[in-house]
N, C-alpha and C. Protein backbone atom coordinates (compact mmCIF):
# COMPACT_ATOMS: atom_id res chain seq x y z
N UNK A 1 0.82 -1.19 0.00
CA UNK A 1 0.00 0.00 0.00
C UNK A 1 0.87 1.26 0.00
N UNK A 2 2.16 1.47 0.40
CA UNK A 2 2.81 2.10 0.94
C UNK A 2 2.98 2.83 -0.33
N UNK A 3 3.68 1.75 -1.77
CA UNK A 3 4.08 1.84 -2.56
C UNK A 3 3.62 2.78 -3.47
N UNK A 4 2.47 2.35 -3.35
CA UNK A 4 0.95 2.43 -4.35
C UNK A 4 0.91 4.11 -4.26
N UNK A 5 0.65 4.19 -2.24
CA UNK A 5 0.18 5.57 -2.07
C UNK A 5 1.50 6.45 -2.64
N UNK A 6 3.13 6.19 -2.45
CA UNK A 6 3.84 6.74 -2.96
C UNK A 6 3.78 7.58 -4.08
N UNK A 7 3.78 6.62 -4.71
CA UNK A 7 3.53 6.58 -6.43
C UNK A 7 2.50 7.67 -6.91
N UNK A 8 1.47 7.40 -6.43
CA UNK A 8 0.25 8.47 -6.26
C UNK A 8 0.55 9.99 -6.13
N UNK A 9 1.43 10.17 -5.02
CA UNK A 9 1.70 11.52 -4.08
C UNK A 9 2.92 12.22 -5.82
N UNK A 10 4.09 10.97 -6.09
CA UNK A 10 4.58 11.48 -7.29
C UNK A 10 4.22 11.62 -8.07
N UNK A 11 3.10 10.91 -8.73
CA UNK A 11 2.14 11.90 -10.26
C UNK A 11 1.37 12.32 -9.72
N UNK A 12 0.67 13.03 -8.65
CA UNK A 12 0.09 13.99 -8.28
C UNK A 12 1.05 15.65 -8.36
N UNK A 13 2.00 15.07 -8.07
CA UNK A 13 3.30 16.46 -7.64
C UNK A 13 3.58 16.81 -9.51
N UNK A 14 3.74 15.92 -10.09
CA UNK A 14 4.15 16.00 -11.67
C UNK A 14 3.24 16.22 -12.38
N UNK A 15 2.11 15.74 -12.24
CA UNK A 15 0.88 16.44 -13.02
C UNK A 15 0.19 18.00 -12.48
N UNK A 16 0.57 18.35 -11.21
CA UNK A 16 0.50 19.71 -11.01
C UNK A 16 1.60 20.63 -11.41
N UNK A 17 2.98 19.99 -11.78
CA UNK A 17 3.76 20.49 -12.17
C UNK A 17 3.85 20.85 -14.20
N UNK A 18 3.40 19.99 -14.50
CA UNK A 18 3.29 19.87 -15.85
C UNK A 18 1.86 20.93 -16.26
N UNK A 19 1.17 20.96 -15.50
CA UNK A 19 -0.25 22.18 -15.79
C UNK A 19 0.13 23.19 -15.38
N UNK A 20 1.08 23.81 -14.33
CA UNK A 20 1.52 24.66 -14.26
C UNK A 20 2.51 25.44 -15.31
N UNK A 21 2.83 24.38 -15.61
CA UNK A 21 4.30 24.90 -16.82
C UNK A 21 3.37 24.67 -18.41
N UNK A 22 2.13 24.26 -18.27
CA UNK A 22 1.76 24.63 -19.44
C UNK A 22 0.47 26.06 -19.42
N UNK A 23 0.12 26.22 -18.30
CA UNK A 23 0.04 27.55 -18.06
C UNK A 23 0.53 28.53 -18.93
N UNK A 24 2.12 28.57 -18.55
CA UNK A 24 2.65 29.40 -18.61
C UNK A 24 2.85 29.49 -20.45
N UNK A 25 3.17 28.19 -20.93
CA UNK A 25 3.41 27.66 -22.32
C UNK A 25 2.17 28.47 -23.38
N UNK A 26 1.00 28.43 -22.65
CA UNK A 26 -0.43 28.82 -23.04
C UNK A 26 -0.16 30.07 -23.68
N UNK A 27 0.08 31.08 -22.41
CA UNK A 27 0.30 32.63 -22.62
C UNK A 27 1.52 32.86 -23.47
N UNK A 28 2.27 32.04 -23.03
CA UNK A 28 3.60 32.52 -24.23
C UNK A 28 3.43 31.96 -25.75
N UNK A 29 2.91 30.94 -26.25
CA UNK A 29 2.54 31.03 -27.52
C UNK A 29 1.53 31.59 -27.96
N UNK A 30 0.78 31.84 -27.13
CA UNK A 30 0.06 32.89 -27.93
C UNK A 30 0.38 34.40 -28.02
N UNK A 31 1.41 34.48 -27.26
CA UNK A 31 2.26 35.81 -27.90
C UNK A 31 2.80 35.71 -29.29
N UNK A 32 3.67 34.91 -29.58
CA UNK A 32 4.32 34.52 -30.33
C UNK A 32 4.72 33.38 -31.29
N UNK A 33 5.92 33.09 -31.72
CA UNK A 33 6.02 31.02 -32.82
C UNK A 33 6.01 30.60 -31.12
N UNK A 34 6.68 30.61 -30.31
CA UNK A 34 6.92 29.95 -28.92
C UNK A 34 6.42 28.83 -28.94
N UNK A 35 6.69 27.93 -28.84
CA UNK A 35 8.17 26.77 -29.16
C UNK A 35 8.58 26.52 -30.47
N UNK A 36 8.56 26.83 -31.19
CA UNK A 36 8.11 26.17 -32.86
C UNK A 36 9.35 27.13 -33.73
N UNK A 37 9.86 28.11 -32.90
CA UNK A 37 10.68 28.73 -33.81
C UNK A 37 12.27 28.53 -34.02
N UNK A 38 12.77 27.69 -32.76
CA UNK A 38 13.75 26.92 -32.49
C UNK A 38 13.34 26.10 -31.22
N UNK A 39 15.13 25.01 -31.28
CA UNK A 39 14.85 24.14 -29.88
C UNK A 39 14.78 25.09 -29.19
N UNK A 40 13.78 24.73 -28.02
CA UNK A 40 14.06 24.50 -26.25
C UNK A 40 14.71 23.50 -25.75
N UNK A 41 15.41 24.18 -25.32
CA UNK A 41 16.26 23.44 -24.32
C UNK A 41 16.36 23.36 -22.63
N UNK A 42 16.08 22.13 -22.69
CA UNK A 42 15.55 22.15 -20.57
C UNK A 42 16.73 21.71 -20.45
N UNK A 43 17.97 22.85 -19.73
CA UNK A 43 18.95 22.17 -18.70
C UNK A 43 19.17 21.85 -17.66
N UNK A 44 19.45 20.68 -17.25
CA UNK A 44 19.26 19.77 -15.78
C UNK A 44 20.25 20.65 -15.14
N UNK A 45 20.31 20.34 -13.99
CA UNK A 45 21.68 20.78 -12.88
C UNK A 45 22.34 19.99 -12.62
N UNK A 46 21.55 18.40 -12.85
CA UNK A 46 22.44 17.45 -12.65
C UNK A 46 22.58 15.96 -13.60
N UNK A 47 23.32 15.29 -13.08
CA UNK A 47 23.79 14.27 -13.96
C UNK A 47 22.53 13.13 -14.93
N UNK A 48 22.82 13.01 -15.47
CA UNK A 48 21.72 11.98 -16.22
C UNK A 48 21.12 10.47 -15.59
N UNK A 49 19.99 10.27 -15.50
CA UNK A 49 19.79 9.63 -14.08
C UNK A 49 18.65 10.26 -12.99
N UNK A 50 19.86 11.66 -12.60
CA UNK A 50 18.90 12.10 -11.58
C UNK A 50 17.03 12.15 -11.51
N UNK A 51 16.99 12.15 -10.56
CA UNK A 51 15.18 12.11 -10.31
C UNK A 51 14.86 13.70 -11.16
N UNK A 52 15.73 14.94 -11.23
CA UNK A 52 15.31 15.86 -12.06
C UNK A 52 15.78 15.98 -13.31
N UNK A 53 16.45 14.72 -13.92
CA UNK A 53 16.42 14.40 -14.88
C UNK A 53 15.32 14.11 -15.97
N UNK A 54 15.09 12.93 -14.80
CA UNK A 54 14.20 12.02 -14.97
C UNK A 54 12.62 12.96 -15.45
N UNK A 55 12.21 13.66 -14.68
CA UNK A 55 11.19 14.60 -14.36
C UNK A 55 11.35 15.23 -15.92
N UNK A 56 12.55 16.01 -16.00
CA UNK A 56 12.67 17.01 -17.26
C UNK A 56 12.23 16.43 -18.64
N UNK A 57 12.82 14.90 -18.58
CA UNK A 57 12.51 14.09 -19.65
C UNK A 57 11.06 13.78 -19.99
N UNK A 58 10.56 13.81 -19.03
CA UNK A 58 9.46 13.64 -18.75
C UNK A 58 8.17 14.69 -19.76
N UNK A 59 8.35 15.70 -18.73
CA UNK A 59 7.66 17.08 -18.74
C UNK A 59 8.33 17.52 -20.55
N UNK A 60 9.52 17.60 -20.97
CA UNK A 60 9.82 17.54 -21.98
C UNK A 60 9.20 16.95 -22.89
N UNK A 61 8.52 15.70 -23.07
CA UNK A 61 8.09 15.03 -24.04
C UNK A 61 6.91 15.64 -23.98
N UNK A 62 5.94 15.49 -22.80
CA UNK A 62 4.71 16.13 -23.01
C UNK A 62 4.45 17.37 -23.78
N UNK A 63 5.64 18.31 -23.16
CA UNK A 63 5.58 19.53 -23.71
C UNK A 63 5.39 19.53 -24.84
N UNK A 64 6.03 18.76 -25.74
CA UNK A 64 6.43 18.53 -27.41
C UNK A 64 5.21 18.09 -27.99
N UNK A 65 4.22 17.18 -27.35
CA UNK A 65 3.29 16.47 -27.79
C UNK A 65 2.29 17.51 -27.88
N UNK A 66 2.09 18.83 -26.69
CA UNK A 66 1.41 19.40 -26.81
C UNK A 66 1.62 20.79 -27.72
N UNK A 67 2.61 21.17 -27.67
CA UNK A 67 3.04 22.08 -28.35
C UNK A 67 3.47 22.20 -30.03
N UNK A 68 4.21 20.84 -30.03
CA UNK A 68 4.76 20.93 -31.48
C UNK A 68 6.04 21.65 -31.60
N UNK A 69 6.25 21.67 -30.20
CA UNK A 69 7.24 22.49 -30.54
C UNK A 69 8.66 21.31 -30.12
N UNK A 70 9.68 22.02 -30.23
CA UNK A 70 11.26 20.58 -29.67
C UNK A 70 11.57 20.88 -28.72
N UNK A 71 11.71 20.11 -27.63
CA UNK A 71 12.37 19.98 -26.59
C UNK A 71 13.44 19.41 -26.24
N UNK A 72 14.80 19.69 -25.88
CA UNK A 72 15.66 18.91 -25.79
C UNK A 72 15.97 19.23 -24.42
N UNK A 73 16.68 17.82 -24.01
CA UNK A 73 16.96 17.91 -22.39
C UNK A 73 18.84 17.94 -22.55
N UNK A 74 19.32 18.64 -21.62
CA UNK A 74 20.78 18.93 -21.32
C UNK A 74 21.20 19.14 -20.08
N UNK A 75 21.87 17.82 -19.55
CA UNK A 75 22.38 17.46 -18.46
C UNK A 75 23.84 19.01 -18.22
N UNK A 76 23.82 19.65 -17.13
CA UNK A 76 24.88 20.61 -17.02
C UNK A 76 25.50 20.17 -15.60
N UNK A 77 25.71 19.10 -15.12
CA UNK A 77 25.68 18.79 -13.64
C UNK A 77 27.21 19.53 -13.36
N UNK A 78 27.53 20.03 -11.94
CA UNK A 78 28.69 19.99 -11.29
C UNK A 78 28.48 21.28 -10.30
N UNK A 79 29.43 21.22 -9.34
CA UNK A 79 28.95 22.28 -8.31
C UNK A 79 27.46 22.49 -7.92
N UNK A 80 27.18 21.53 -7.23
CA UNK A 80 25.74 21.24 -6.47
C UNK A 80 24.63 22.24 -7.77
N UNK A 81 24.90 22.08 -9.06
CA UNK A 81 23.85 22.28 -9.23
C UNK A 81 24.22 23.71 -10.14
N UNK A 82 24.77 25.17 -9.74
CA UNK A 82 25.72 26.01 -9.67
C UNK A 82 26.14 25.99 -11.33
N UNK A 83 26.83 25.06 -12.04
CA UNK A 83 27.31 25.34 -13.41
C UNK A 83 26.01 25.63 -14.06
N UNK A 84 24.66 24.77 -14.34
CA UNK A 84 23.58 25.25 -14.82
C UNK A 84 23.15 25.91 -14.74
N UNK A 85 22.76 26.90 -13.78
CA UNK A 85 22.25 27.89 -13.20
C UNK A 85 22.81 28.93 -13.31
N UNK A 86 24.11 29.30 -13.33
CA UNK A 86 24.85 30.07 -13.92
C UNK A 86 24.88 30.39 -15.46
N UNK A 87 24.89 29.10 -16.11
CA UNK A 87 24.88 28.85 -17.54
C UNK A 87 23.33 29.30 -18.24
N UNK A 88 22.20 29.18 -17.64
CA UNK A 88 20.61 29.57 -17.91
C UNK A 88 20.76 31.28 -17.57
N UNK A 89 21.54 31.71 -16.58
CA UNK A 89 21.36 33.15 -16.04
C UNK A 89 21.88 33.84 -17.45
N UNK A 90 23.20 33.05 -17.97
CA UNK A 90 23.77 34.12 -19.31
C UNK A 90 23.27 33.66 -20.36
N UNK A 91 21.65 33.00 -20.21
CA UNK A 91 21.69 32.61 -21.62
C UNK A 91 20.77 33.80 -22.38
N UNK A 92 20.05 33.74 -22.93
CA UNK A 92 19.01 34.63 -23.67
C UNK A 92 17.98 34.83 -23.26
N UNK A 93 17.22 35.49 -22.85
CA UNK A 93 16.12 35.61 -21.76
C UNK A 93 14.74 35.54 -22.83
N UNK A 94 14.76 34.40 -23.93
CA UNK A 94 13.50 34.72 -24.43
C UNK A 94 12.79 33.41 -24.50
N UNK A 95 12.62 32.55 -23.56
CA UNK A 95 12.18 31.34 -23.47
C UNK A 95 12.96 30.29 -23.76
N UNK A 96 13.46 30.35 -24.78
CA UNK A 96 14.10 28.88 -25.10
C UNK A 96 15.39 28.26 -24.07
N UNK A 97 15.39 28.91 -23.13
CA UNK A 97 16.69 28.81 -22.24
C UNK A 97 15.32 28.14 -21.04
N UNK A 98 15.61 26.91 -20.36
CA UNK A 98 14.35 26.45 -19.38
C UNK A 98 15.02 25.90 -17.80
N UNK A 99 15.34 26.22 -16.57
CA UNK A 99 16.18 25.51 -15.82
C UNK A 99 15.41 24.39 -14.92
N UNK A 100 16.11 23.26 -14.82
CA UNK A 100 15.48 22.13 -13.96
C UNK A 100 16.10 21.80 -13.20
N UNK A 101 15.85 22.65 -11.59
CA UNK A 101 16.97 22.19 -10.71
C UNK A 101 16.30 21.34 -9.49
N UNK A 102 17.03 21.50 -8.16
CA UNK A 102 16.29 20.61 -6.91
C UNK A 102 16.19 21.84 -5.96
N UNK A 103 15.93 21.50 -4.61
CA UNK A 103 16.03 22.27 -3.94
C UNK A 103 17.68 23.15 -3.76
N UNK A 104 18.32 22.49 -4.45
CA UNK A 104 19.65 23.08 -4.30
C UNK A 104 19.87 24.64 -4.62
N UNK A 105 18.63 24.92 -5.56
CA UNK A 105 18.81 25.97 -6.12
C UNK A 105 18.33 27.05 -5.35
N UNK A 106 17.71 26.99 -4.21
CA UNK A 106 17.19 27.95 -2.87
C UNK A 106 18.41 27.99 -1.68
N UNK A 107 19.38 27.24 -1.82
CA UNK A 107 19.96 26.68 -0.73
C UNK A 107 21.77 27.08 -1.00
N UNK A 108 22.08 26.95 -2.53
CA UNK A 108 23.54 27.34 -3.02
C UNK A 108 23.99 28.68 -2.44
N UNK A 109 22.79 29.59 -2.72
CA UNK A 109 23.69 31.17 -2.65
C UNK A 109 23.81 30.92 -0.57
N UNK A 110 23.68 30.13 0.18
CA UNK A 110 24.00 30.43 1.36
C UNK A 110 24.73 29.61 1.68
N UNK A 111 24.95 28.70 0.86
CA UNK A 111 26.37 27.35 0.77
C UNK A 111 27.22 27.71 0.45
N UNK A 112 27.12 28.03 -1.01
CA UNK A 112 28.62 28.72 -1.17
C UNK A 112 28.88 30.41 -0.87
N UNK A 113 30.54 30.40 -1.57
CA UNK A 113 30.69 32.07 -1.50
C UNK A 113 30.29 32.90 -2.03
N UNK A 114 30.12 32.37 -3.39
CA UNK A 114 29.80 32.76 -4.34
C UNK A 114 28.61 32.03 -5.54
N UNK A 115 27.70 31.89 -5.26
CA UNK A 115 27.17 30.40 -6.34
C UNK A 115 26.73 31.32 -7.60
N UNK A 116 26.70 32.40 -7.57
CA UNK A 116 26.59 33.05 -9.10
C UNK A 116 25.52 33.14 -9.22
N UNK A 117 24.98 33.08 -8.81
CA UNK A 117 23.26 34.34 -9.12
C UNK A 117 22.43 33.98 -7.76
N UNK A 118 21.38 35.28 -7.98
CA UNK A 118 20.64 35.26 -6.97
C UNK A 118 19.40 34.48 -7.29
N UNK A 119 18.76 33.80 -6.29
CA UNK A 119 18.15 32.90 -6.19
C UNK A 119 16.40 33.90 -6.20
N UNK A 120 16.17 34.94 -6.06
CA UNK A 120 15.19 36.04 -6.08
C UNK A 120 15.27 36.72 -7.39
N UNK A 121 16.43 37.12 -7.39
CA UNK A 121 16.67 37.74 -9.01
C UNK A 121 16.56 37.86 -10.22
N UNK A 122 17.25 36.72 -10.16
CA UNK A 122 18.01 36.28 -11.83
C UNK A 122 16.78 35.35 -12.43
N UNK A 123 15.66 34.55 -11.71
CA UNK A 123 15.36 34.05 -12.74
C UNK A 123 13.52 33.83 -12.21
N UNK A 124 13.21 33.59 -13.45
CA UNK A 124 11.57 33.75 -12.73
C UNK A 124 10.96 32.25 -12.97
N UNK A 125 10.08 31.87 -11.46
CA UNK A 125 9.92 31.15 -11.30
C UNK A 125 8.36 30.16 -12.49
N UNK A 126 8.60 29.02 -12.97
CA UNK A 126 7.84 28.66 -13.89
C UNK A 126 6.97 27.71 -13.12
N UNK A 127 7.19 26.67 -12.10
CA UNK A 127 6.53 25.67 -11.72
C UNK A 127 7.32 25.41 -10.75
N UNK A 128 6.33 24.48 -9.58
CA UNK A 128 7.29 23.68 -8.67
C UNK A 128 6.99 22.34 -8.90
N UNK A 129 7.70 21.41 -9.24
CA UNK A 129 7.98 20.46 -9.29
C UNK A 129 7.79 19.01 -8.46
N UNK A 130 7.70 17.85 -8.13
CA UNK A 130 7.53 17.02 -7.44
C UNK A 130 8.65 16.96 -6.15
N UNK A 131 8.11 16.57 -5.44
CA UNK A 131 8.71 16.62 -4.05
C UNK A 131 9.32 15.27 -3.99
N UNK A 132 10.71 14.87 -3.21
CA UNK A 132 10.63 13.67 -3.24
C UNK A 132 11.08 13.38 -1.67
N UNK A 133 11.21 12.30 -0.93
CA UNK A 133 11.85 12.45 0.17
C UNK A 133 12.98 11.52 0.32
N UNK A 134 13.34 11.73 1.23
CA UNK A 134 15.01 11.54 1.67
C UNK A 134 15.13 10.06 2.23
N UNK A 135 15.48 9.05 1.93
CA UNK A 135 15.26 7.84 2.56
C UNK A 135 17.10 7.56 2.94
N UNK A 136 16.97 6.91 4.61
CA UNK A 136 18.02 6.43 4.30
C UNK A 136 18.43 4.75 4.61
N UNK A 137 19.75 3.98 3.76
CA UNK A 137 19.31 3.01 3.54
C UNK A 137 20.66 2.34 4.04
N UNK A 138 20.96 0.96 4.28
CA UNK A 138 21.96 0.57 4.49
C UNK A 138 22.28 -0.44 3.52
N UNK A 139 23.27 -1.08 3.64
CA UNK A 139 23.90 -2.58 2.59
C UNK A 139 23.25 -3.31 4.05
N UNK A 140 22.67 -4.19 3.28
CA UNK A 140 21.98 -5.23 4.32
C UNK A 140 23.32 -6.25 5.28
N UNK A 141 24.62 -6.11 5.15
CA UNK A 141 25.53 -6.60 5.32
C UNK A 141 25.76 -5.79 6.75
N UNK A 142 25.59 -4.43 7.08
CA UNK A 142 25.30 -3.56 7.88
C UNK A 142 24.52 -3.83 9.27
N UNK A 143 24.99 -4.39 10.41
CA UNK A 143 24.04 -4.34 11.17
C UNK A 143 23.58 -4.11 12.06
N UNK A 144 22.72 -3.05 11.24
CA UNK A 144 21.77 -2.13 11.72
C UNK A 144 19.89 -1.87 10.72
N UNK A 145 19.18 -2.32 11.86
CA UNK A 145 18.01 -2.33 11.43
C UNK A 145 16.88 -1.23 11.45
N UNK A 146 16.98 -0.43 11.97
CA UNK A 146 16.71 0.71 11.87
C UNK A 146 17.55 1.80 12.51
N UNK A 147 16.75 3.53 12.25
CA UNK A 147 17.90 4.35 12.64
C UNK A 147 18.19 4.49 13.80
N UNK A 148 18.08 3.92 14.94
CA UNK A 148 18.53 4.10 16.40
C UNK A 148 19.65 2.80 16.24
N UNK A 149 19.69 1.58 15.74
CA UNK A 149 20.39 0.77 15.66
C UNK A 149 21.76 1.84 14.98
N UNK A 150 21.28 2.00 14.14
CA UNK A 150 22.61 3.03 13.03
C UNK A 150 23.31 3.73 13.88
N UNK A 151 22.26 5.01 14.84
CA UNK A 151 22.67 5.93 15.25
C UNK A 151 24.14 5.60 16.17
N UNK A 152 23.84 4.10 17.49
CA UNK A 152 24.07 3.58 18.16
C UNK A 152 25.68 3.00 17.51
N UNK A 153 25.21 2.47 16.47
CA UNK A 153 26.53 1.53 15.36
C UNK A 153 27.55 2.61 15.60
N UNK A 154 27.33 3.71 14.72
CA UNK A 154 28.24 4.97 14.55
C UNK A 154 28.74 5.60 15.55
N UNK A 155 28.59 5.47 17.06
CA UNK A 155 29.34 5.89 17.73
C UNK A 155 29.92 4.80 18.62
N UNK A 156 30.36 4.11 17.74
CA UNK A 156 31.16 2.33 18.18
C UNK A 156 31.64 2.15 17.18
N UNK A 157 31.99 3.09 16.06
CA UNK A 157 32.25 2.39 14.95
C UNK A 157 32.55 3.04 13.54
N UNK A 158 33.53 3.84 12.90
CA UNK A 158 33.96 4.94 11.72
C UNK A 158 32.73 4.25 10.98
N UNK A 159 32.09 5.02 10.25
CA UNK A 159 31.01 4.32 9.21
C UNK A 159 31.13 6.11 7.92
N UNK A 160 30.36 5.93 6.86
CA UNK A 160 30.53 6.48 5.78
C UNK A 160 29.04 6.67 5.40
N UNK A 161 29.10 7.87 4.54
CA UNK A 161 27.44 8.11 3.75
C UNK A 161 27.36 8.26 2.58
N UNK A 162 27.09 8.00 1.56
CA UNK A 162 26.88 8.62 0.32
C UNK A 162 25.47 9.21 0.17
N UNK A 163 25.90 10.74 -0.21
CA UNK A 163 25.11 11.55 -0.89
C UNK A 163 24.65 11.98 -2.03
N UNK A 164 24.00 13.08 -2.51
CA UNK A 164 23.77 12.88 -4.07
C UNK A 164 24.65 14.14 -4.27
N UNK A 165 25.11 14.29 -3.61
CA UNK A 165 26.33 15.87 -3.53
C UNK A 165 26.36 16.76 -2.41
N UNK A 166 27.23 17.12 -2.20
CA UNK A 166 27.39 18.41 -1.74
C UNK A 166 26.53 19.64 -1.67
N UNK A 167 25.81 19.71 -0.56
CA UNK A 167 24.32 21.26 -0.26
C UNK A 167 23.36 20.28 -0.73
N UNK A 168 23.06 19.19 -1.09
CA UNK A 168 21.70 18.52 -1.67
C UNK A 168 21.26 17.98 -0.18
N UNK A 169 19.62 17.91 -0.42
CA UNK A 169 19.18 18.07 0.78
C UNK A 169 19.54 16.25 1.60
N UNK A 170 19.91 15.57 0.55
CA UNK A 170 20.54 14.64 1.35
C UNK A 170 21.53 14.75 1.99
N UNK A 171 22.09 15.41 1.51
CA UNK A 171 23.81 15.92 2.67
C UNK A 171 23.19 16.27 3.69
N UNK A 172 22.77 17.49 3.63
CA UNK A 172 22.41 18.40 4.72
C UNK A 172 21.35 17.70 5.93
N UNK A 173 20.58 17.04 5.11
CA UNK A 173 19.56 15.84 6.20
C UNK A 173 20.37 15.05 6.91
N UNK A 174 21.54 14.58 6.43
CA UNK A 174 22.19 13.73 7.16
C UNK A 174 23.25 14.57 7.91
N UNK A 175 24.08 15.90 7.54
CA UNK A 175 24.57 16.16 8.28
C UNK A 175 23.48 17.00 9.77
N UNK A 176 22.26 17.39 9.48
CA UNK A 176 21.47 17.53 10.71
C UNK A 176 21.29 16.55 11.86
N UNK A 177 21.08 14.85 10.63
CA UNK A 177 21.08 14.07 11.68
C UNK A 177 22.62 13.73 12.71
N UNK A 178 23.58 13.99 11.99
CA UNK A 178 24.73 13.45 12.29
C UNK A 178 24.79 14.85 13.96
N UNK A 179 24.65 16.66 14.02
CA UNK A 179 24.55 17.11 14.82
C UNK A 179 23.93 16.74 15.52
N UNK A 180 21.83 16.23 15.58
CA UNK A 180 21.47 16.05 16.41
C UNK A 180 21.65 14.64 17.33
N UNK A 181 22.56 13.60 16.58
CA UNK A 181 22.55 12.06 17.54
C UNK A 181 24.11 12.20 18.04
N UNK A 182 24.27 13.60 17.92
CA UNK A 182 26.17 13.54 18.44
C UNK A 182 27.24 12.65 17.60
N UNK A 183 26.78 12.08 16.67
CA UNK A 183 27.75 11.01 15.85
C UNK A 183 28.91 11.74 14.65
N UNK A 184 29.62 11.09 14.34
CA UNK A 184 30.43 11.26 13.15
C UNK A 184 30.57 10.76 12.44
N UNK A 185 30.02 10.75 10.82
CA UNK A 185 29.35 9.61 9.78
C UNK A 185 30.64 10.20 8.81
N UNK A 186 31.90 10.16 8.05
CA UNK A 186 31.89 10.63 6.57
C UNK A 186 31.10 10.96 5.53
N UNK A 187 31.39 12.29 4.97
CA UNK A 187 30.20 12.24 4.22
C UNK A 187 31.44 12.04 2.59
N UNK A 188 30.50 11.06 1.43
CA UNK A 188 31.19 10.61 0.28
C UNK A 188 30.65 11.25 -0.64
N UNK A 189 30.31 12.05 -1.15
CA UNK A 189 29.59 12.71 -2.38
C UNK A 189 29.54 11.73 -3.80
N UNK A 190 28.50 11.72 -3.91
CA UNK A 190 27.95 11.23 -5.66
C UNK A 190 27.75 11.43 -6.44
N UNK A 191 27.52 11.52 -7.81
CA UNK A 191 26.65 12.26 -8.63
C UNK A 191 25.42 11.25 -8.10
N UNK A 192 23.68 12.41 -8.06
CA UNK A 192 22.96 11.38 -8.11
C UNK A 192 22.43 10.39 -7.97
N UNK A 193 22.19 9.50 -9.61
CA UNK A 193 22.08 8.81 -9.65
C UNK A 193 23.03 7.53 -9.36
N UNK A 194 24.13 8.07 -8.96
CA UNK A 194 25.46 6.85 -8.01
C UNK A 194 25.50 6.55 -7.21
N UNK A 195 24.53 7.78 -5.85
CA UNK A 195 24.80 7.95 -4.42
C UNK A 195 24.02 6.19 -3.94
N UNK A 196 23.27 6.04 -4.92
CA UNK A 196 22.46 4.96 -4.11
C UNK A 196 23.23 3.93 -4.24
């Protein structure tokens, strides 16, 4: 049931996301050719794989089906997110430039020193996207059966995490948990779709 309801909660989040962004698709072709006069291009923030990959590919095809117009998807991954986002800020501000990031993209300009644009500013917001949550999991070789078992393991014991990067809200979830149970986990950075 768990599964089922999952599943549900994610094309609920993607089909409000996809009516939202055709909203917007609505008003802009009827300004103009908008999509039809060149590609669009939706650039990811991250690696190919990712769940906002995945999503872009997604929402991309529909788009095309409804529009007629081309969509192409372009993976820009590196620096939590940061090279794309930077790369969409200098692009051409007349639609065909589209960004598909995670929460990373609310969260960079106070991570880093510099993450290169403002998160209010630079770019206007089109849709929010599906939510996903943070699970965490062990190698069944591991033993520890749930997270008080873990918590308990790790301070008896050097242990390691893989994340989906650096500022992604999996880091940061785990480095919260790691402050609030007093422990010290390594954290291993991933692209993504690797961390698992």
């Amino acid at each position: 049931m768990y599964k089922s309801f999952h599943h549900f909660i994610q094309l609920k989040w993607l089909i409000i996301f996809i009516a939202t962004l055709m909203g917007f698709i609505t008003s802009a072709s009827a300004q103009t050719d908008w999509p039809k006069a060149k590609n669009v291009t939706i650039y990811v923030a991250f690696a190919p794989g990712a769940f906002t990959d995945v999503i872009a590919r997604i929402v991309g095809q529909e788009l095309a089906k409804t529009t007629g117009g081309n969509f192409v998807v372009e993976n820009k991954p590196g620096a939590g997110g940061n090279i794309a986002t930077q790369f969409v800020k200098r692009a051409p501000t007349d639609g065909y430039s589209i960004l598909v990031h995670s929460v990373a993209y609310a969260v960079n300009p106070s991570l880093y020193p510099n993450a290169g644009y403002d998160a209010v500013k630079d770019f206007v917001p089109l849709a929010l996207g599906p939510r996903t949550p943070n699970i965490i999991t062990v190698n069944p070789k591991v033993p520890a059966k749930d997270l008080k078992e873990l918590v308990e393991l790790a301070k008896k014991e050097p242990l390691s995490y893989a994340s989906s990067g650096i500022g992604t809200t999996t880091h940061l979830s785990m480095e919260r948990l790691k402050t609030a149970a007093k422990i010290d986990i390594t954290h291993i950075p991933y692209q993504p779709a690797q961390a698992v």
